[in-house]
N, C-alpha and C. Protein backbone atom coordinates (compact mmCIF):
# COMPACT_ATOMS: atom_id res chain seq x y z
N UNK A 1 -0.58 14.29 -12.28
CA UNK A 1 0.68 13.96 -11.67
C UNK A 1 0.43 13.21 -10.36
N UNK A 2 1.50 12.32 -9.98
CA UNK A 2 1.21 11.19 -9.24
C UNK A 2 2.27 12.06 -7.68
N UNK A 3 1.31 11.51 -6.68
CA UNK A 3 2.15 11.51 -5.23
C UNK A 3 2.41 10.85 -4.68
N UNK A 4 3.54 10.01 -5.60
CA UNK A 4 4.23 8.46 -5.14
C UNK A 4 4.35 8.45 -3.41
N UNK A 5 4.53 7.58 -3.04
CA UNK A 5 4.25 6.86 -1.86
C UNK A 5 4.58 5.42 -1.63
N UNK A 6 5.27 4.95 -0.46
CA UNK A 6 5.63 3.68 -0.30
C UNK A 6 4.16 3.22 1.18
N UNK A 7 4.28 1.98 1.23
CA UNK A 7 3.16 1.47 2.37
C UNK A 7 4.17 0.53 2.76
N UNK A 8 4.48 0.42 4.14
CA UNK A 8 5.53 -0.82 5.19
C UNK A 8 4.81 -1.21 6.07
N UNK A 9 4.75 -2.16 5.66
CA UNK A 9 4.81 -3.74 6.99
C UNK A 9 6.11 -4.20 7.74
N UNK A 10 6.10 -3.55 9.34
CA UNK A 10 7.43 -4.08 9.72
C UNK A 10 7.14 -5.30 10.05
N UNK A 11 7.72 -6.68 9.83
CA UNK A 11 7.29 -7.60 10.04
C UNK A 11 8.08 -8.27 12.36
N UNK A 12 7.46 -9.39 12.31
CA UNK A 12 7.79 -9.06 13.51
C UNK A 12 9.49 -9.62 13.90
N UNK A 13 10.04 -10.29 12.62
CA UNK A 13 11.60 -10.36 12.64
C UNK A 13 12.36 -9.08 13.03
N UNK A 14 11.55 -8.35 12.58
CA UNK A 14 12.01 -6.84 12.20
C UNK A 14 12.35 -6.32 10.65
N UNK A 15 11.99 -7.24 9.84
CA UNK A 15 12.24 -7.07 8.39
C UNK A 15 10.91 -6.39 7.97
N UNK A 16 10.81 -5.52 6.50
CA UNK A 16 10.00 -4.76 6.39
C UNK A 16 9.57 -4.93 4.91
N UNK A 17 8.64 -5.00 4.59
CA UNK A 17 7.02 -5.57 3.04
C UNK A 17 6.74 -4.19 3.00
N UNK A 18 7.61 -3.92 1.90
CA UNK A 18 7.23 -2.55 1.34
C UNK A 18 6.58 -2.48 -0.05
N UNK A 19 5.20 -1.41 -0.44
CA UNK A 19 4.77 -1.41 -1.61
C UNK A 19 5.38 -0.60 -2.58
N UNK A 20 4.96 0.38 -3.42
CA UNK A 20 4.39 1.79 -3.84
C UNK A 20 3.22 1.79 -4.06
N UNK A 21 2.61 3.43 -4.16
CA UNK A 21 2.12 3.35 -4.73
C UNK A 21 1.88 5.03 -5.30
N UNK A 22 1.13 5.13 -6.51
CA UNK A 22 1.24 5.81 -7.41
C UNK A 22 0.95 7.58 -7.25
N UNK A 23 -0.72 7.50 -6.21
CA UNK A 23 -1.63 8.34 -6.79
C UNK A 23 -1.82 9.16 -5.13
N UNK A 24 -2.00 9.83 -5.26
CA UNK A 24 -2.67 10.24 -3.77
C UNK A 24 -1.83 9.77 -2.40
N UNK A 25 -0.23 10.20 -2.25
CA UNK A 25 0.20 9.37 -1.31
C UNK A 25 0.09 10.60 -0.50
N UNK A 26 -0.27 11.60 -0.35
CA UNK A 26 -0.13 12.60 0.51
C UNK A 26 -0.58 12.44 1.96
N UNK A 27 -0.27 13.24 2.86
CA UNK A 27 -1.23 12.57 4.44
C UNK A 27 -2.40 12.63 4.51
N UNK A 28 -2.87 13.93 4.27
CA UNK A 28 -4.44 13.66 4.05
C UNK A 28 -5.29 13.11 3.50
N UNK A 29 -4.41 12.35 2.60
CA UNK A 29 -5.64 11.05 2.12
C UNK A 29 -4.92 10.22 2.36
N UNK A 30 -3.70 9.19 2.22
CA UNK A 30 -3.42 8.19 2.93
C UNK A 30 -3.77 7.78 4.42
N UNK A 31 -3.58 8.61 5.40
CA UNK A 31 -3.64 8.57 6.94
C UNK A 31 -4.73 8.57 7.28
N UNK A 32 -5.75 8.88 6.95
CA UNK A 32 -6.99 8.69 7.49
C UNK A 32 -7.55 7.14 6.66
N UNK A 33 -7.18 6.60 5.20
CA UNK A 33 -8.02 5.61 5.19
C UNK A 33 -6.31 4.41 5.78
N UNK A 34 -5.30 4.61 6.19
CA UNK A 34 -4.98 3.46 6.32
C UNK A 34 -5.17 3.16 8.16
N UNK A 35 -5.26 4.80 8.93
CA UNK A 35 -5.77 4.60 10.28
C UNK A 35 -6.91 3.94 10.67
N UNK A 36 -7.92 4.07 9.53
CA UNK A 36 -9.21 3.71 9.74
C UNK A 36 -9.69 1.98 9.42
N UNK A 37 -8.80 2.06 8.24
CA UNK A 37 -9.32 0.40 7.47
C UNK A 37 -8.04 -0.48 7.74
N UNK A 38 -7.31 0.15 7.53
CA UNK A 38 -6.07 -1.21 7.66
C UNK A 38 -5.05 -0.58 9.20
N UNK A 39 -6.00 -1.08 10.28
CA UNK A 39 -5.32 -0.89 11.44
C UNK A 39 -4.97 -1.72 12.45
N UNK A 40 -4.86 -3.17 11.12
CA UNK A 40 -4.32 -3.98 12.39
C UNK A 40 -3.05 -4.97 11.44
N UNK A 41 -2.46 -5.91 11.88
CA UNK A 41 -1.25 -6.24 11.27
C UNK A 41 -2.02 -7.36 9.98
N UNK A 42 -2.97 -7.87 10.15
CA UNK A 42 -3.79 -9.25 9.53
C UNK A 42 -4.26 -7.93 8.34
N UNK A 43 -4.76 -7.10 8.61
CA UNK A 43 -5.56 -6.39 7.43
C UNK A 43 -4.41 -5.55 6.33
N UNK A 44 -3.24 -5.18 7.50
CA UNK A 44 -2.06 -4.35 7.02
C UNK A 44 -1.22 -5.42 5.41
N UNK A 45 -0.88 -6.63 5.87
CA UNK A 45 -0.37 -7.90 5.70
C UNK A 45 -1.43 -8.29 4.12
N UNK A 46 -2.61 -7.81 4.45
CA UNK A 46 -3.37 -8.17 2.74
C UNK A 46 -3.28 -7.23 1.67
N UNK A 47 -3.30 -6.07 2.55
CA UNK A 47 -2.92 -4.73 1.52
C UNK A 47 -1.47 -4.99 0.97
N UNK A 48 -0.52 -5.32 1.79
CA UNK A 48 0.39 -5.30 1.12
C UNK A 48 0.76 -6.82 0.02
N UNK A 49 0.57 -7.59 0.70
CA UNK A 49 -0.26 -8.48 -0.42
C UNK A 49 -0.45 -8.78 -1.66
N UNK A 50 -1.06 -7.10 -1.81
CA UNK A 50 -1.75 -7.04 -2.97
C UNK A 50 -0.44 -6.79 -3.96
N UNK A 51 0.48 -6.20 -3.44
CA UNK A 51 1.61 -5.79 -4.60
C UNK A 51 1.60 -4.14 -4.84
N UNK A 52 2.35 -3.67 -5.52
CA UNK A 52 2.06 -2.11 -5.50
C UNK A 52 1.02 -1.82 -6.16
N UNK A 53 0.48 -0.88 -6.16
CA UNK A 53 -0.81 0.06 -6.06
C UNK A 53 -0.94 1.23 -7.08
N UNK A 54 -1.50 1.34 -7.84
CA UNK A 54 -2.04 2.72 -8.57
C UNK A 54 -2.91 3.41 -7.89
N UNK A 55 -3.80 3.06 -6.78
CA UNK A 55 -4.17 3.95 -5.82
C UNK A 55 -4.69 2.97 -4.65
N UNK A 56 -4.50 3.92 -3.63
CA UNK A 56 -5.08 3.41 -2.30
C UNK A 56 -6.43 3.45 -2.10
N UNK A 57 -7.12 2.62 -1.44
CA UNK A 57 -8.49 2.91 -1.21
C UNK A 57 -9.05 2.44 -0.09
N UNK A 58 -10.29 2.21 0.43
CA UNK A 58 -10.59 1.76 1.79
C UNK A 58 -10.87 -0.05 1.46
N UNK A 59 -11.35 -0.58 0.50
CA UNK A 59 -11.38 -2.21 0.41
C UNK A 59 -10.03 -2.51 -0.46
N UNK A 60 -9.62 -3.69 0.19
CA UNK A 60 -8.83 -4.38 -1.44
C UNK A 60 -9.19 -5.71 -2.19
N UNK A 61 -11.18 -5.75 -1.64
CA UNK A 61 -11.77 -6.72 -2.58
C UNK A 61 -12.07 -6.26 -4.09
N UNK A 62 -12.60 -7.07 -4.70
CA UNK A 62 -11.89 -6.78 -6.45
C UNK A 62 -13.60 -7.07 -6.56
N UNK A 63 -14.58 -6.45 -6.44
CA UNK A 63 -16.07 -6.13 -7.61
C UNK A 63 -15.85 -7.09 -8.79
N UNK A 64 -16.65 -7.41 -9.39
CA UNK A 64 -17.08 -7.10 -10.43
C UNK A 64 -17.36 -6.35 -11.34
N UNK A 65 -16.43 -6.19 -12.69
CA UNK A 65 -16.15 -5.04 -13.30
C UNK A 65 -15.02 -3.98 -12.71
N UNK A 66 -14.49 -4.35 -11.87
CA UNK A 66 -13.25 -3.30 -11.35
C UNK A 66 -11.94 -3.80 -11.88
N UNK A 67 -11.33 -2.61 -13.04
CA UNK A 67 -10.19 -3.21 -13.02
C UNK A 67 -9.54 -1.36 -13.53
N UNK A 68 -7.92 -1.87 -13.72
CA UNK A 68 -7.28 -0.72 -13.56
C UNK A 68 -8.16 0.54 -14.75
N UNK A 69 -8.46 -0.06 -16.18
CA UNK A 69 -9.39 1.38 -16.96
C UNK A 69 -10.91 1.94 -16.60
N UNK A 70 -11.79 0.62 -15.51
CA UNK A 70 -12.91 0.94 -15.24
C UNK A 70 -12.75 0.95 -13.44
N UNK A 71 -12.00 1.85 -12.70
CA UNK A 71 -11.58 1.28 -11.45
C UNK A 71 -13.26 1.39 -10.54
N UNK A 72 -13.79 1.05 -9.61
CA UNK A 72 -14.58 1.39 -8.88
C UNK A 72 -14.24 2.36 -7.68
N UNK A 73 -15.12 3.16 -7.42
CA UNK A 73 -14.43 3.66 -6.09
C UNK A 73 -14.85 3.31 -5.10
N UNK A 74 -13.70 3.22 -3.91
CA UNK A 74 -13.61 2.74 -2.65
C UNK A 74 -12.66 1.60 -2.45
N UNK A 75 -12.53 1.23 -4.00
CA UNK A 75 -11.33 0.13 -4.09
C UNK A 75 -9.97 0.05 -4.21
N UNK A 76 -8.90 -0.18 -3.96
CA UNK A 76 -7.90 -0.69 -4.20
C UNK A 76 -7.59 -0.64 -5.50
N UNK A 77 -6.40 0.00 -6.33
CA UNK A 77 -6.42 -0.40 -7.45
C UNK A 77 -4.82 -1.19 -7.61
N UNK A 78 -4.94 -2.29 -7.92
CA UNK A 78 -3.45 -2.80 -8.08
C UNK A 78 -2.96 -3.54 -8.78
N UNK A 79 -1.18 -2.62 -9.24
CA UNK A 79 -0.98 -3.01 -10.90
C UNK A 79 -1.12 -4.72 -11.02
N UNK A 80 -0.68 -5.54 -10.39
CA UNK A 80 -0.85 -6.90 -10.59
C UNK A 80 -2.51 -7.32 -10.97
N UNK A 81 -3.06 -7.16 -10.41
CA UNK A 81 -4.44 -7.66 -10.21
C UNK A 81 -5.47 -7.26 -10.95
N UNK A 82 -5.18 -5.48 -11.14
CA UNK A 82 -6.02 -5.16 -12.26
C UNK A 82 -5.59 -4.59 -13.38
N UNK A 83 -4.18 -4.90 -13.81
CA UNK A 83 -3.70 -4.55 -15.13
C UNK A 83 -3.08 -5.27 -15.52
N UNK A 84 -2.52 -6.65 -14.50
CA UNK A 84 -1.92 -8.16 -15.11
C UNK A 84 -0.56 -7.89 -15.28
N UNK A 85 -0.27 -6.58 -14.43
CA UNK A 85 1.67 -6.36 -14.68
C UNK A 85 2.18 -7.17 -13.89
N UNK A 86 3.15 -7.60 -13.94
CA UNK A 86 4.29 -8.49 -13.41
C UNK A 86 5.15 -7.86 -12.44
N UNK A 87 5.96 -8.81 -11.58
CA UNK A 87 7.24 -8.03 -10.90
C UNK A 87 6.54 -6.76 -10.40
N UNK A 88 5.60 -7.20 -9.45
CA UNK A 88 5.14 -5.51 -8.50
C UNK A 88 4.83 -6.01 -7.14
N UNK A 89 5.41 -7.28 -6.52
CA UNK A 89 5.20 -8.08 -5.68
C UNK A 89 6.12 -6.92 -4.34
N UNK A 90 5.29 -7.07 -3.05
CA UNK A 90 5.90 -6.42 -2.04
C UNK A 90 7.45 -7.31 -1.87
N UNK A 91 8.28 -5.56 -1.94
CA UNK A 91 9.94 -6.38 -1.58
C UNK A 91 9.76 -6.16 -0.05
N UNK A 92 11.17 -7.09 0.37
CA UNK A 92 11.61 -7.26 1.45
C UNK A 92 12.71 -6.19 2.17
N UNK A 93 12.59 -5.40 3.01
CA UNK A 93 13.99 -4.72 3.25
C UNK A 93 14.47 -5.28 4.48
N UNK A 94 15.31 -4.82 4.71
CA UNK A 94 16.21 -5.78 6.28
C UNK A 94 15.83 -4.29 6.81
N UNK A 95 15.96 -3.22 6.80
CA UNK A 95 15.58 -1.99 7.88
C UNK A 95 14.80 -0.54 6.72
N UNK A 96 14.42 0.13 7.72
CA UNK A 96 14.13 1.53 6.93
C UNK A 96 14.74 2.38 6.09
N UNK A 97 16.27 2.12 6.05
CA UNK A 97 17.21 2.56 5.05
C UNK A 97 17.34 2.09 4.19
N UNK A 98 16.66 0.81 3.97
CA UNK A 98 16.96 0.23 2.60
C UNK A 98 15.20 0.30 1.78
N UNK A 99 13.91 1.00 2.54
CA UNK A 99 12.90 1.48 1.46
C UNK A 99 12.84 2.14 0.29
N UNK A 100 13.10 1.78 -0.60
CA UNK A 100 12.72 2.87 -2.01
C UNK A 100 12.39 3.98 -1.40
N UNK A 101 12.56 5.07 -1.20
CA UNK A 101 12.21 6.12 -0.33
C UNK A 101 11.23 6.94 -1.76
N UNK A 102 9.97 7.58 -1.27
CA UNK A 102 9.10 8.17 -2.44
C UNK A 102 8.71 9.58 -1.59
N UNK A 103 7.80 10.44 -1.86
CA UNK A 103 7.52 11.42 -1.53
C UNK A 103 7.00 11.44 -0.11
N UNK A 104 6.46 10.49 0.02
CA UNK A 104 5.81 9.97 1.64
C UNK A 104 5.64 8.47 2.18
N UNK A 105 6.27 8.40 2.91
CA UNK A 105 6.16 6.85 3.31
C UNK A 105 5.63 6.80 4.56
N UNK A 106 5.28 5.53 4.58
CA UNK A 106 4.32 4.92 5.75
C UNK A 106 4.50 3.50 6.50
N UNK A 107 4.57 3.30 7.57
CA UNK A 107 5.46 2.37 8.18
C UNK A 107 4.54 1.97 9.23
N UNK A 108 3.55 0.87 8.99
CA UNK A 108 2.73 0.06 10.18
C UNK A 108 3.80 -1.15 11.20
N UNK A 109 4.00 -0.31 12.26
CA UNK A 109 5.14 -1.02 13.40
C UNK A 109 4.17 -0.72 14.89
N UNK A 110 3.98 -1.90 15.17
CA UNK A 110 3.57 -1.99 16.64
C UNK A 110 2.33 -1.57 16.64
N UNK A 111 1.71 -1.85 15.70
CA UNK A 111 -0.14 -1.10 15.44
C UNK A 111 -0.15 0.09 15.42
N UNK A 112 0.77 0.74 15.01
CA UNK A 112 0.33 2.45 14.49
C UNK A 112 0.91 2.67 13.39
N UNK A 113 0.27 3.35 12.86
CA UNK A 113 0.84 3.97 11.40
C UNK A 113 1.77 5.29 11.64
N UNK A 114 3.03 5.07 11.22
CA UNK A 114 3.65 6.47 11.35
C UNK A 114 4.35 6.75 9.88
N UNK A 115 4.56 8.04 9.22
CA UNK A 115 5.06 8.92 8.51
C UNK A 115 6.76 8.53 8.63
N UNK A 116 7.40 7.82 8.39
CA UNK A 116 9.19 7.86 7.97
C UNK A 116 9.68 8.52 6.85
């Protein structure tokens, strides 16, 4: 069973690049690898990027041989990229009330990661 999770980019309009993602959205494993690896707006901005997520990880470079049935670990797994799904592109919200709201969300504003 999955611990859906959204990932936000407030952008600096004030509009907000929201993901999902699937697997592990809980704090203790989200918050420590997005405090650690994606802690600045340039690194925040590729993760989301990527489109939504079947799991979070500390890189979101793509190996050789990594894809969503053989994933590697430490990577990124994401439905576009490594399962070729469609329509999983980060949406746009105008504020925090309009996020898909999931079990835990996460909101990179002003270089910190906070819990909404």
């Amino acid at each position: 069973m999955g611990t859906r999770s959204t990932i936000n980019l407030e952008l600096e309009d004030g509009t907000i690049k929201s993901i999902y993602c699937h697997w592990d959205g809980y704090p203790d494993h989200h918050l420590p690898i997005l405090t650690e690896y994606y802690d600045t707006f340039e690194k925040v901005k590729a993760l989301i990027d990527l489109g939504d997520l079947s799991v979070l990880d500390v890189s979101i470079d793509c190996p050789e041989g990594h894809d969503f049935k053989t994933p590697i670990p430490g990577y990124c797994v994401a439905y576009g990229r490594d399962r070729g799904e469609l329509n999983i592109q980060a949406r746009t919200c105008i504020c925090v009330q309009d996020i898909d709201k999931q079990s835990y969300n996460y909101l990179f504003k002003n270089g910190t990661w906070e819990l909404i």
